[in-house]
PDB file of N, CA and C in Angstrom:
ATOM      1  N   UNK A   1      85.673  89.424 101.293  1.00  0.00           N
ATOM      2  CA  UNK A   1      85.315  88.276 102.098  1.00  0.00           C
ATOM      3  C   UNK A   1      84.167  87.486 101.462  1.00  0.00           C
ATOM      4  N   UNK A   2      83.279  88.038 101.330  1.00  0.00           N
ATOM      5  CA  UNK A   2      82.141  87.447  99.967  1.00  0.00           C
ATOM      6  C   UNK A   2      82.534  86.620  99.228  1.00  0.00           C
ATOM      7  N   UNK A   3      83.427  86.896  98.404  1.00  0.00           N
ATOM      8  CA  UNK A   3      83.960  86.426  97.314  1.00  0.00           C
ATOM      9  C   UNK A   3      84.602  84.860  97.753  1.00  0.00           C
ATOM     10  N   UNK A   4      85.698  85.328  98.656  1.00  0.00           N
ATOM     11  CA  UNK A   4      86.249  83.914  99.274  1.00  0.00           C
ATOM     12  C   UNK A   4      84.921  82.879  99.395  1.00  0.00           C
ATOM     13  N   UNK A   5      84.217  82.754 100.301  1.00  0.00           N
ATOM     14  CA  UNK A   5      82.941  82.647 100.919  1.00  0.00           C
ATOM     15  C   UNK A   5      82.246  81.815  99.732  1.00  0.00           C
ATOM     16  N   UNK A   6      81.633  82.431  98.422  1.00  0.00           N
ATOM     17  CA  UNK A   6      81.388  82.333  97.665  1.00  0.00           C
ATOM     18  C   UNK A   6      82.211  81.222  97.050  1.00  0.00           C
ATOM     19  N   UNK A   7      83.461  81.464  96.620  1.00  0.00           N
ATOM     20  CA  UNK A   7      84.072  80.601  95.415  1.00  0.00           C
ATOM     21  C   UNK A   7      84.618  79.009  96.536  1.00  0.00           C
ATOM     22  N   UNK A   8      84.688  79.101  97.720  1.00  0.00           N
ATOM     23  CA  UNK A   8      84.654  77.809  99.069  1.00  0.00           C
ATOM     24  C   UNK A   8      83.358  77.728  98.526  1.00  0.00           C
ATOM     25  N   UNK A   9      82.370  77.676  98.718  1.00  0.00           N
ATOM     26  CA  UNK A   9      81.199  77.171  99.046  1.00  0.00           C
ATOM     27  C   UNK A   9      80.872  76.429  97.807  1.00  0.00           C
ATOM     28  N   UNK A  10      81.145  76.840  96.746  1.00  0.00           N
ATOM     29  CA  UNK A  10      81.488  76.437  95.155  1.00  0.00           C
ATOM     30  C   UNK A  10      81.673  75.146  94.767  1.00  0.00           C
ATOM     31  N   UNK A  11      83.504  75.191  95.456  1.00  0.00           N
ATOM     32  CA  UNK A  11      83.713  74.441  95.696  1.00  0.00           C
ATOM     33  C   UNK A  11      83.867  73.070  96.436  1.00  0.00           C
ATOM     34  N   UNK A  12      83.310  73.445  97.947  1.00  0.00           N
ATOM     35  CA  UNK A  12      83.010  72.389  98.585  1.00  0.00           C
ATOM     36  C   UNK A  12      81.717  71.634  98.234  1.00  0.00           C
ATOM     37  N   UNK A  13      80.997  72.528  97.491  1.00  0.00           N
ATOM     38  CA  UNK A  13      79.398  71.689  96.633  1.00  0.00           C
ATOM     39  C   UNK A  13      79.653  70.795  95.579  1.00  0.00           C
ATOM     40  N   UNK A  14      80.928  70.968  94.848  1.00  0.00           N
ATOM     41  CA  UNK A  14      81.503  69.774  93.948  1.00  0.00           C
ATOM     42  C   UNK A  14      81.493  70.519  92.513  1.00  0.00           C
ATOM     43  N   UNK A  15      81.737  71.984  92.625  1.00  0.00           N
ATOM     44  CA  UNK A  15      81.708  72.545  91.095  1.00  0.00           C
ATOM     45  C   UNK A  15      83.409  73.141  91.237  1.00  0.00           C
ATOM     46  N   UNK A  16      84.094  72.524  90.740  1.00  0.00           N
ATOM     47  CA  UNK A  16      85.091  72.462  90.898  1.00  0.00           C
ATOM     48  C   UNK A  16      85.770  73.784  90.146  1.00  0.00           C
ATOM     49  N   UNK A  17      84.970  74.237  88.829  1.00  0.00           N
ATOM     50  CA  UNK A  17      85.025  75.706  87.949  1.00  0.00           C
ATOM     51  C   UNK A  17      84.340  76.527  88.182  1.00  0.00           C
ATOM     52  N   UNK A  18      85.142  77.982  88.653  1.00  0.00           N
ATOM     53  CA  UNK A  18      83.448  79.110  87.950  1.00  0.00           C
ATOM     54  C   UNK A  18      82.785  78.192  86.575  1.00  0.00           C
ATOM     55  N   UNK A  19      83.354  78.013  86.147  1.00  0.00           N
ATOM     56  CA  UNK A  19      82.640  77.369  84.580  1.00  0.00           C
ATOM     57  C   UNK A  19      81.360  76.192  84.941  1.00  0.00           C
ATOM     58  N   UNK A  20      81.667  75.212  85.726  1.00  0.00           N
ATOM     59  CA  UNK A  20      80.689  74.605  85.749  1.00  0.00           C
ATOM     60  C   UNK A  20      79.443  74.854  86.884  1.00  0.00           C
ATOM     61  N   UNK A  21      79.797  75.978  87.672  1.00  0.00           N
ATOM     62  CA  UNK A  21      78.821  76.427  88.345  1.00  0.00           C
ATOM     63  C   UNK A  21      77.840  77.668  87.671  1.00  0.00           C
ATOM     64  N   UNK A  22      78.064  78.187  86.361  1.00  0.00           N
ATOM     65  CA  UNK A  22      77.938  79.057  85.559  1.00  0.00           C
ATOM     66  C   UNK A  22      76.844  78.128  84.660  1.00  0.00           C
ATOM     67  N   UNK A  23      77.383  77.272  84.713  1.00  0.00           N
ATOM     68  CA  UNK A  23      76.819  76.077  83.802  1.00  0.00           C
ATOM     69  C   UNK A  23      75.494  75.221  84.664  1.00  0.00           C
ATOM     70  N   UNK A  24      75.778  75.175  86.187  1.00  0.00           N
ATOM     71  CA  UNK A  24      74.487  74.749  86.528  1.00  0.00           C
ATOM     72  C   UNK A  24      73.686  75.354  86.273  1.00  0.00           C
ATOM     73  N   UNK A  25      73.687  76.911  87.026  1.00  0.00           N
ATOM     74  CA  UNK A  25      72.544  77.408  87.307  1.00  0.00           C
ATOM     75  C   UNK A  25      72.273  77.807  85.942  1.00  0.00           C
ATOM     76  N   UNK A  26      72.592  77.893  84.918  1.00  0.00           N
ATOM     77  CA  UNK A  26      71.744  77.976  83.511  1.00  0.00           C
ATOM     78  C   UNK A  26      71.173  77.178  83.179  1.00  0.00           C
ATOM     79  N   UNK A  27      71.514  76.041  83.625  1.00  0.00           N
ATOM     80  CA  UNK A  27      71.171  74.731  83.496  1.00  0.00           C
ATOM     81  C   UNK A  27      69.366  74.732  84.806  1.00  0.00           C
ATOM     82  N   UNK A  28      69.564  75.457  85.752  1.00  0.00           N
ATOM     83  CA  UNK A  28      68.417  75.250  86.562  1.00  0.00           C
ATOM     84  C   UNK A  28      67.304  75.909  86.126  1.00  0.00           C
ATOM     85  N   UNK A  29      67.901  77.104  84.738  1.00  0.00           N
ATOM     86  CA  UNK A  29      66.826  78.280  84.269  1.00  0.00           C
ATOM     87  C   UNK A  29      67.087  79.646  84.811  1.00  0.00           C
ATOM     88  N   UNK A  30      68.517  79.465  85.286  1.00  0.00           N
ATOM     89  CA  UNK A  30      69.050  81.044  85.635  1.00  0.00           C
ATOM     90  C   UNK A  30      70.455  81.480  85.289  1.00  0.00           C
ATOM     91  N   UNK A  31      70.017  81.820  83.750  1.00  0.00           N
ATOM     92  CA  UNK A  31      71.068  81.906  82.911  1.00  0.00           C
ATOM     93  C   UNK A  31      71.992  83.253  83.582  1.00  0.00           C
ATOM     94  N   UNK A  32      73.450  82.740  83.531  1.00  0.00           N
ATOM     95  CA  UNK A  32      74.476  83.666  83.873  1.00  0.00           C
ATOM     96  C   UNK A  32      75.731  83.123  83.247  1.00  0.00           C
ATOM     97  N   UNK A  33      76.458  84.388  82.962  1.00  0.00           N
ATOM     98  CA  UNK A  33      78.069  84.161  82.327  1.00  0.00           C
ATOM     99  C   UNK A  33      78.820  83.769  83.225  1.00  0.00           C
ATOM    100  N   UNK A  34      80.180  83.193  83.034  1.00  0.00           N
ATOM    101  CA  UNK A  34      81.117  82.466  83.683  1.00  0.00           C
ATOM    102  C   UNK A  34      81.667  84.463  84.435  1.00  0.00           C
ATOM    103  N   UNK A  35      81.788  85.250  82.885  1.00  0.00           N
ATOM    104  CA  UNK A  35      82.748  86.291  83.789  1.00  0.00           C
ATOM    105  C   UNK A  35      81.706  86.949  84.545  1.00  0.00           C
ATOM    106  N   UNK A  36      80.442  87.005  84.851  1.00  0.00           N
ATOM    107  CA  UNK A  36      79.600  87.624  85.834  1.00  0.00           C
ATOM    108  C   UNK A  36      79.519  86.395  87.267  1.00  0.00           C
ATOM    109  N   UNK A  37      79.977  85.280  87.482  1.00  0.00           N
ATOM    110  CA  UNK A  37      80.047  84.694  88.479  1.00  0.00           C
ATOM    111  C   UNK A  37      81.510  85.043  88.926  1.00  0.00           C
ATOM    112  N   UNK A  38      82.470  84.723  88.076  1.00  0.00           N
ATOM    113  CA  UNK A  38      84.232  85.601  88.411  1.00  0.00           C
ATOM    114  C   UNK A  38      83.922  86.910  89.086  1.00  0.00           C
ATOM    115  N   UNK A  39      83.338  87.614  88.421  1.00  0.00           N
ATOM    116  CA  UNK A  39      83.352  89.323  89.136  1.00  0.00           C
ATOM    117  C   UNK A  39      83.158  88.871  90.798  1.00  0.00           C
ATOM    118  N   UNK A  40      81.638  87.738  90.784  1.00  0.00           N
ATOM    119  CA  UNK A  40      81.283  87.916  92.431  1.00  0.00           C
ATOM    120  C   UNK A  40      82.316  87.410  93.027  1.00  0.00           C
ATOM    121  N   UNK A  41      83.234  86.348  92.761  1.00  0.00           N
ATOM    122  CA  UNK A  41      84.575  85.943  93.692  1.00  0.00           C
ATOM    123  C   UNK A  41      85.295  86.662  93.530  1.00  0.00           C
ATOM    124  N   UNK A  42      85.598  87.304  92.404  1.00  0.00           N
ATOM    125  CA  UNK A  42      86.948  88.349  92.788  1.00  0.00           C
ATOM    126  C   UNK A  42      86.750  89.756  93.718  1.00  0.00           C
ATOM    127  N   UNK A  43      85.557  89.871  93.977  1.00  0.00           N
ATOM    128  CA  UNK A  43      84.999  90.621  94.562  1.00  0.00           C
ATOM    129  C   UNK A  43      85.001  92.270  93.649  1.00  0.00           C
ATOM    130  N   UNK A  44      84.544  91.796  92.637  1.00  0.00           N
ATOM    131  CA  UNK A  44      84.678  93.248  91.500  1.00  0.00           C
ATOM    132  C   UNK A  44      83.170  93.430  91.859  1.00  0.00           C
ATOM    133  N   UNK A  45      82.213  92.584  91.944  1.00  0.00           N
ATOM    134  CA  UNK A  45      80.661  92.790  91.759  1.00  0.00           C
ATOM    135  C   UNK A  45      80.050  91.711  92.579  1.00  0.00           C
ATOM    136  N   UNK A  46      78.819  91.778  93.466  1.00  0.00           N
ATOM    137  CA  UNK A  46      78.169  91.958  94.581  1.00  0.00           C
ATOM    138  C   UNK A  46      76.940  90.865  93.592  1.00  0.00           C
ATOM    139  N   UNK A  47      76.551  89.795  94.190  1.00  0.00           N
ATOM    140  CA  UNK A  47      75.221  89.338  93.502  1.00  0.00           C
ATOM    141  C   UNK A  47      74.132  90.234  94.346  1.00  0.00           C
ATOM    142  N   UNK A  48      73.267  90.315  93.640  1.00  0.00           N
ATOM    143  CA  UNK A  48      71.341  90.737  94.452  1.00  0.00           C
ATOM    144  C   UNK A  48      71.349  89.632  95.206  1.00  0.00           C
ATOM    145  N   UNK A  49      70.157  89.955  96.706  1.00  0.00           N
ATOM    146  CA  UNK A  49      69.755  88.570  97.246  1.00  0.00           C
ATOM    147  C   UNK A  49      69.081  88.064  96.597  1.00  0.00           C
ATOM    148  N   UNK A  50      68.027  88.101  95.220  1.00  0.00           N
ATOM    149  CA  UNK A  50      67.752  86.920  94.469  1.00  0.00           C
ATOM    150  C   UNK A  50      69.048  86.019  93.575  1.00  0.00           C
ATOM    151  N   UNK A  51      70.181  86.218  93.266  1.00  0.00           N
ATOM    152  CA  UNK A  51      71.216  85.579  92.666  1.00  0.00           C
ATOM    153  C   UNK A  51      72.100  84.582  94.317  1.00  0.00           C
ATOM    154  N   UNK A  52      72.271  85.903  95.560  1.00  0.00           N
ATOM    155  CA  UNK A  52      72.546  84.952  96.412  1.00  0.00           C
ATOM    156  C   UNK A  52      71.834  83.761  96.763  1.00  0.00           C
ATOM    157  N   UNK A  53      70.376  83.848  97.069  1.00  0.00           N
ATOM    158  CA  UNK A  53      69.149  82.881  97.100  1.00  0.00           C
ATOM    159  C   UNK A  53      69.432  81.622  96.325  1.00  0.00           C
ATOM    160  N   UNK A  54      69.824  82.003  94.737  1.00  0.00           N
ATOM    161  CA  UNK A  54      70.006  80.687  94.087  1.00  0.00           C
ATOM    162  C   UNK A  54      71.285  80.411  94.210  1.00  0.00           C
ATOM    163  N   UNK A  55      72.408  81.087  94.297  1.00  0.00           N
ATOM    164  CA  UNK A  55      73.942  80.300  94.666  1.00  0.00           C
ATOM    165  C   UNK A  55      73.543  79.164  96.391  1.00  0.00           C
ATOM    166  N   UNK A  56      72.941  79.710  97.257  1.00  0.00           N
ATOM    167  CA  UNK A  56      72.927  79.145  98.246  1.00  0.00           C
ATOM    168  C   UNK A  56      72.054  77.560  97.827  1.00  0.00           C
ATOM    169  N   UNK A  57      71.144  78.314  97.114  1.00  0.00           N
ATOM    170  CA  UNK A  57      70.331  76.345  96.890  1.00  0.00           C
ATOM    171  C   UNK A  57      71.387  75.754  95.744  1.00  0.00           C
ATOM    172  N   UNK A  58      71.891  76.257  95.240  1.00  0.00           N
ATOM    173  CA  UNK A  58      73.042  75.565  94.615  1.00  0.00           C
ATOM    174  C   UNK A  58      73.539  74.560  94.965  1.00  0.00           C
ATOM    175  N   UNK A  59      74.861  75.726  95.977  1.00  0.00           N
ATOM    176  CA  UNK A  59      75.597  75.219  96.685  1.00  0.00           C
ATOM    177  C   UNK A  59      75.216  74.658  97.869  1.00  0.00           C
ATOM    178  N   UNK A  60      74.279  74.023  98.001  1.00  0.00           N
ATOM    179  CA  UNK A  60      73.480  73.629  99.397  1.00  0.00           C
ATOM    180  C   UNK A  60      73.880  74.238 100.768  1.00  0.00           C
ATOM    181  N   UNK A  61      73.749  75.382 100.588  1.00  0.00           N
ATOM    182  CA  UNK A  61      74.254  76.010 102.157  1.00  0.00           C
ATOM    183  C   UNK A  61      73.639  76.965 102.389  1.00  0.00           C
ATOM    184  N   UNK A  62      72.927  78.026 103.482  1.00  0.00           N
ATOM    185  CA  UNK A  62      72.447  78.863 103.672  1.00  0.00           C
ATOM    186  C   UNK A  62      72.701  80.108 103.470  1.00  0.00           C
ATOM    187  N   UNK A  63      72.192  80.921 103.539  1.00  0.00           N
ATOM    188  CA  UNK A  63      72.321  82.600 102.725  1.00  0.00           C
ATOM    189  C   UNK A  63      72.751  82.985 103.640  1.00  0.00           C
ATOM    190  N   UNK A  64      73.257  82.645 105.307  1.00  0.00           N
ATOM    191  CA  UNK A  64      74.226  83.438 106.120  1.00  0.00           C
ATOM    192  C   UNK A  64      75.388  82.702 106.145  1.00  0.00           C
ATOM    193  N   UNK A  65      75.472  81.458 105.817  1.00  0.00           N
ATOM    194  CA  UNK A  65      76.487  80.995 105.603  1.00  0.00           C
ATOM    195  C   UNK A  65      77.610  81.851 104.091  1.00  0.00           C
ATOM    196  N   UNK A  66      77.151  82.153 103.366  1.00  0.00           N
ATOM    197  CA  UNK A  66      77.361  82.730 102.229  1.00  0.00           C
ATOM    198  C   UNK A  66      77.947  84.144 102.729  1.00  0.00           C
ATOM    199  N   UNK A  67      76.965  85.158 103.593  1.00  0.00           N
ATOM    200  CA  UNK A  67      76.834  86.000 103.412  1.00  0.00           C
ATOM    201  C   UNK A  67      77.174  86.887 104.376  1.00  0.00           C
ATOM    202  N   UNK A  68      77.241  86.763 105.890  1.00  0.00           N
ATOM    203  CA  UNK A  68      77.937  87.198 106.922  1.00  0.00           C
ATOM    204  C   UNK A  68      79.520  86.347 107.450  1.00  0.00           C
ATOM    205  N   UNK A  69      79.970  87.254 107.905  1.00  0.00           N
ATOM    206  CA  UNK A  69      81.535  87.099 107.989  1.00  0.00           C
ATOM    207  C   UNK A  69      81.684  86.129 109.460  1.00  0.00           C
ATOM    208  N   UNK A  70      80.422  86.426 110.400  1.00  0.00           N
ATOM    209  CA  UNK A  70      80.777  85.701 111.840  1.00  0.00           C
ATOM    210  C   UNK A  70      79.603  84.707 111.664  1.00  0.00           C
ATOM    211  N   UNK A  71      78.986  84.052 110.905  1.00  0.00           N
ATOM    212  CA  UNK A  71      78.804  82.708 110.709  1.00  0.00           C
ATOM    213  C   UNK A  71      79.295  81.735 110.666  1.00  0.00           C
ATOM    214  N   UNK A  72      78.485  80.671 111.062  1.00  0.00           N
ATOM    215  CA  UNK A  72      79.029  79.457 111.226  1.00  0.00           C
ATOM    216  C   UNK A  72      79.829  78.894 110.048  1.00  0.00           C
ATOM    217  N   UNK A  73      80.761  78.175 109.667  1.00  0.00           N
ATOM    218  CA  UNK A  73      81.464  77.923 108.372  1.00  0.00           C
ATOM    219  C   UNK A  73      80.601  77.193 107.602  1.00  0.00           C
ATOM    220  N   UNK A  74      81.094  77.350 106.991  1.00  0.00           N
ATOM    221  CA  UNK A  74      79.936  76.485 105.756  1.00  0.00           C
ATOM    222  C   UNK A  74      80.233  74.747 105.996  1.00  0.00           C
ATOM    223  N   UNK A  75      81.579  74.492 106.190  1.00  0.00           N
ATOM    224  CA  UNK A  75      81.395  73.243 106.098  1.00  0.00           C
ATOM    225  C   UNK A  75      80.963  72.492 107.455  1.00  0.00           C
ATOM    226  N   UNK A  76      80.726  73.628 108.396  1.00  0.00           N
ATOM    227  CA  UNK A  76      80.193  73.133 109.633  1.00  0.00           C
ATOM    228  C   UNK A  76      78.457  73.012 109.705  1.00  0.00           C
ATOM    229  N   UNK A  77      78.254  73.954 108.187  1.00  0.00           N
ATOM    230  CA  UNK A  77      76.541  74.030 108.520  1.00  0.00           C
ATOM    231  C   UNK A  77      76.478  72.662 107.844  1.00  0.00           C
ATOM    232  N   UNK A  78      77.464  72.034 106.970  1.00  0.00           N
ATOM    233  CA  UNK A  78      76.778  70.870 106.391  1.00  0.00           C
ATOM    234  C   UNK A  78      76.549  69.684 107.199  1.00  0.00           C
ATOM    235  N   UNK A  79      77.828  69.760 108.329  1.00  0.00           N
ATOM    236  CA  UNK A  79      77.674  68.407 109.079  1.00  0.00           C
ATOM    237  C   UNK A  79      76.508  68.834 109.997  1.00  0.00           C
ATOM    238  N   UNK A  80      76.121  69.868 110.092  1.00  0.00           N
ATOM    239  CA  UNK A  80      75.335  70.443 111.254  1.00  0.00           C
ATOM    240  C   UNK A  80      73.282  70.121 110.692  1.00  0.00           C
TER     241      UNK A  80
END
């Protein structure tokens, strides 16, 4: 469920690739591989809450939006 969660939120932020979201946050000074962002959507591997922390300011959405299953949807926290 993470994973889904994760690779939506991705995408509704306008990074249309693991690749170019791999590419921001190296780009912000938090260098990571394309196949270590794949693992967290395919759900092979789990980010730390410091890696969730920066996917959420990323993807402009909150770390329960991301991260619990009975949260509000993500695209509801945006209009919200």
């Amino acid at each position: 469920a993470l994973g889904r969660r994760l690779a939506s939120a991705r995408k509704i932020a306008g990074f249309p690739t693991i690749i170019s979201a791999a590419k921001a946050l190296t780009d912000r000074g938090y260098p990571i591989s394309k196949p270590a962002v794949h693992a967290w959507e395919a759900g092979r591997n789990v980010p730390d809450a410091i890696w969730l922390t920066r996917l959420a300011s990323l993807y402009e959405t909150t770390l329960d939006a991301l991260v619990f299953d009975d949260s509000i949807s993500i695209e509801a926290m945006r209009v919200a």
